[in-house]
Structure formats: structure tokens, C-alpha cells
Protein backbone atom coordinates (compact mmCIF):
# COMPACT_ATOMS: atom_id res chain seq x y z
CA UNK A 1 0.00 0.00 0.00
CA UNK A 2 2.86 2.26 1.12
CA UNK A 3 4.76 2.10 -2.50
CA UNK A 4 1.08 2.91 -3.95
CA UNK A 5 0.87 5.70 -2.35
CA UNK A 6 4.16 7.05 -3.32
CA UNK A 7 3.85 6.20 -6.99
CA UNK A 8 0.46 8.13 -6.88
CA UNK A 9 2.23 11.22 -5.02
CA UNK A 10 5.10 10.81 -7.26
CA UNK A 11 3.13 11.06 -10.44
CA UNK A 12 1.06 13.77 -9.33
CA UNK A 13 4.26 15.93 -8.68
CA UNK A 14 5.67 15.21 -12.11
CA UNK A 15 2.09 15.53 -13.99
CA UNK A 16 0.51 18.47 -12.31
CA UNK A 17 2.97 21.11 -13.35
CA UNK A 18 2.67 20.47 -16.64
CA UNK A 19 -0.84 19.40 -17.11
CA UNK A 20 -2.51 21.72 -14.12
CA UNK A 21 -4.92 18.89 -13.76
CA UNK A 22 -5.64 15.18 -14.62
CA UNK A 23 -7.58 12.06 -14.00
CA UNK A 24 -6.20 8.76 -12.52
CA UNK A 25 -8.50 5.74 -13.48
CA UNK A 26 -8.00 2.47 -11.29
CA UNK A 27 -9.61 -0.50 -12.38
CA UNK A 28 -10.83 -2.90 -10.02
CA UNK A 29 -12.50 -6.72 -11.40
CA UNK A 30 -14.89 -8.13 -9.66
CA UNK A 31 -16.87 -11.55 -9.38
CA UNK A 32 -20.01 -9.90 -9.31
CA UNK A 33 -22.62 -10.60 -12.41
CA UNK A 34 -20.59 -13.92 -13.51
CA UNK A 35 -22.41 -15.57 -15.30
CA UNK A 36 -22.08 -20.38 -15.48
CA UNK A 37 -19.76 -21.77 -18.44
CA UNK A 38 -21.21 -21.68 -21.64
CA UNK A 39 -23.77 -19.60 -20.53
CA UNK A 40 -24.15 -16.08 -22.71
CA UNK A 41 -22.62 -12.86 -21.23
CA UNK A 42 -24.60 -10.59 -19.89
CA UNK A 43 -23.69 -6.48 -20.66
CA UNK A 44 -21.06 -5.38 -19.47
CA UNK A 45 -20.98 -3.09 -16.38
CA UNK A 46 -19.35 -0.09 -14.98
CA UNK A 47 -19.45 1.09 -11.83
CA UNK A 48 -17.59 4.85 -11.64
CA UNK A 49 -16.64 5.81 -7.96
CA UNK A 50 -15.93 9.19 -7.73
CA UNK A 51 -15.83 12.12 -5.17
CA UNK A 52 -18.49 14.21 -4.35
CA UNK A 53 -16.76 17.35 -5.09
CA UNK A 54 -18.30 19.19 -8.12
CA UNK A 55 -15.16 20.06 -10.30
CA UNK A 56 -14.69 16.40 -11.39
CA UNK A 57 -18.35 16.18 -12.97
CA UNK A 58 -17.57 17.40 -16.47
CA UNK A 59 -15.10 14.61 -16.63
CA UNK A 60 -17.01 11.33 -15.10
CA UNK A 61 -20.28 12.25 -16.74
CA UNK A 62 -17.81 12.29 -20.11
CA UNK A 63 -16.58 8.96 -19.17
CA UNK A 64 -19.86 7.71 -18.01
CA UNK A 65 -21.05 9.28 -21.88
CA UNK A 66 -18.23 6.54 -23.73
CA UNK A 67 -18.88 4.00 -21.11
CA UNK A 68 -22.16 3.62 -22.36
CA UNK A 69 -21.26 3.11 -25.77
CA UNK A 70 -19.78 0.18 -25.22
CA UNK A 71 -21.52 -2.76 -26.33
CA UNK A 72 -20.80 -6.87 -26.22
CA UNK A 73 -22.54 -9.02 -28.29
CA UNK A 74 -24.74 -6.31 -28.96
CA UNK A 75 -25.94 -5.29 -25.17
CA UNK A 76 -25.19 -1.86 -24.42
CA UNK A 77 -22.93 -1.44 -21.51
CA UNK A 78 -24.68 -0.72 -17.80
CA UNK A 79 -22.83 2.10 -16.08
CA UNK A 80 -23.46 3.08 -12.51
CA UNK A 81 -21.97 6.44 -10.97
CA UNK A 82 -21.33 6.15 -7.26
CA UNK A 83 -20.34 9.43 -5.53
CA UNK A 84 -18.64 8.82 -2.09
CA UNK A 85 -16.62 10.71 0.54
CA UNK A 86 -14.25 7.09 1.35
CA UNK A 87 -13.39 5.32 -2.45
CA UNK A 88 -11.26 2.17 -2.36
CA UNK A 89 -11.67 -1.19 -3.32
CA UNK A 90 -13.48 -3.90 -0.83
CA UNK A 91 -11.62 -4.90 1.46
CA UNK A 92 -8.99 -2.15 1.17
CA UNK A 93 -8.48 0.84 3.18
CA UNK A 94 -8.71 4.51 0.47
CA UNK A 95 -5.42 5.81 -0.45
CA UNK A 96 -4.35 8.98 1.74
């Protein structure tokens, strides 16, 4: 967890001054919505966790936008935005 953290703080001090501002997407898999062998896939989902605080709405609701496009076997992707104080993956404590 502790060499997370410092890669995070580490690219945030090399990206910031030249970008002012940026997104970092971590992708967590889960078991939920498996479906049995041979069985057909259901759509794909997304679940977006992001902060509550308003200047990061522009860009989720843009990713939320492509998200959607996405289809498999012809279902249309399922996107969920969660907006949350605490984000981290179960069973994980948030990054500082």
C-alpha cells in the first residue's frame, strides 16, 4: 500500500505542473454478475466511484457518456456512478 501511495504522489508531482490537472482511473474486477460456463454474457458493467466534489463532474459524466457506448454481443454497456466521501476497493483501506 505504502509504494502505492508514493507512486500516486510521485506522479502527481511530475504531472501536475505540466498538465494543471488530470484524471487517474484504477480498475478494479470483480466476481459480481458472472455468469455459469457456456452460458451467454450478460452487458457489461461499470461502476464509476468518484468524489463528491463538483469540479470532477464534467469529466465522469464524459466517461460515463463513452462508457455507455460500449456494447458486447450487442448489449449496451450498464454504467453506474457512485459518488462517495471514502473510495477504495473492498476490502482495502482509500489511499491517503
Amino acid at each position: 500500500h505504502a509504494g502505492l501511495v508514493a507512486l500516486v504522489e510521485r506522479a502527481v508531482d511530475v504531472l501536475l505542473p505540466s498538465f494543471g490537472a488530470f484524471l487517474i482511473v484504477e480498475i478494479w474486477a470483480s466476481h459480481e454478475g458472472r455468469t455459469e460456463v457456456g452460458a451467454p454474457p450478460g452487458p457489461p458493467h461499470f461502476r464509476i466511484f468518484r468524489t463528491r466534489r463538483p469540479e470532477i463532474s464534467f469529466t465522469t459524466e464524459a466517461l460515463e457518456k463513452a462508457l455507455r457506448r460500449i456494447k458486447l454481443l450487442r448489449k449496451t454497456a450498464e454504467v453506474e456512478t457512485v459518488r462517495s466521501t471514502l473510495i477504495a476497493p473492498p476490502a482495502l483501506r482509500p489511499l491517503p
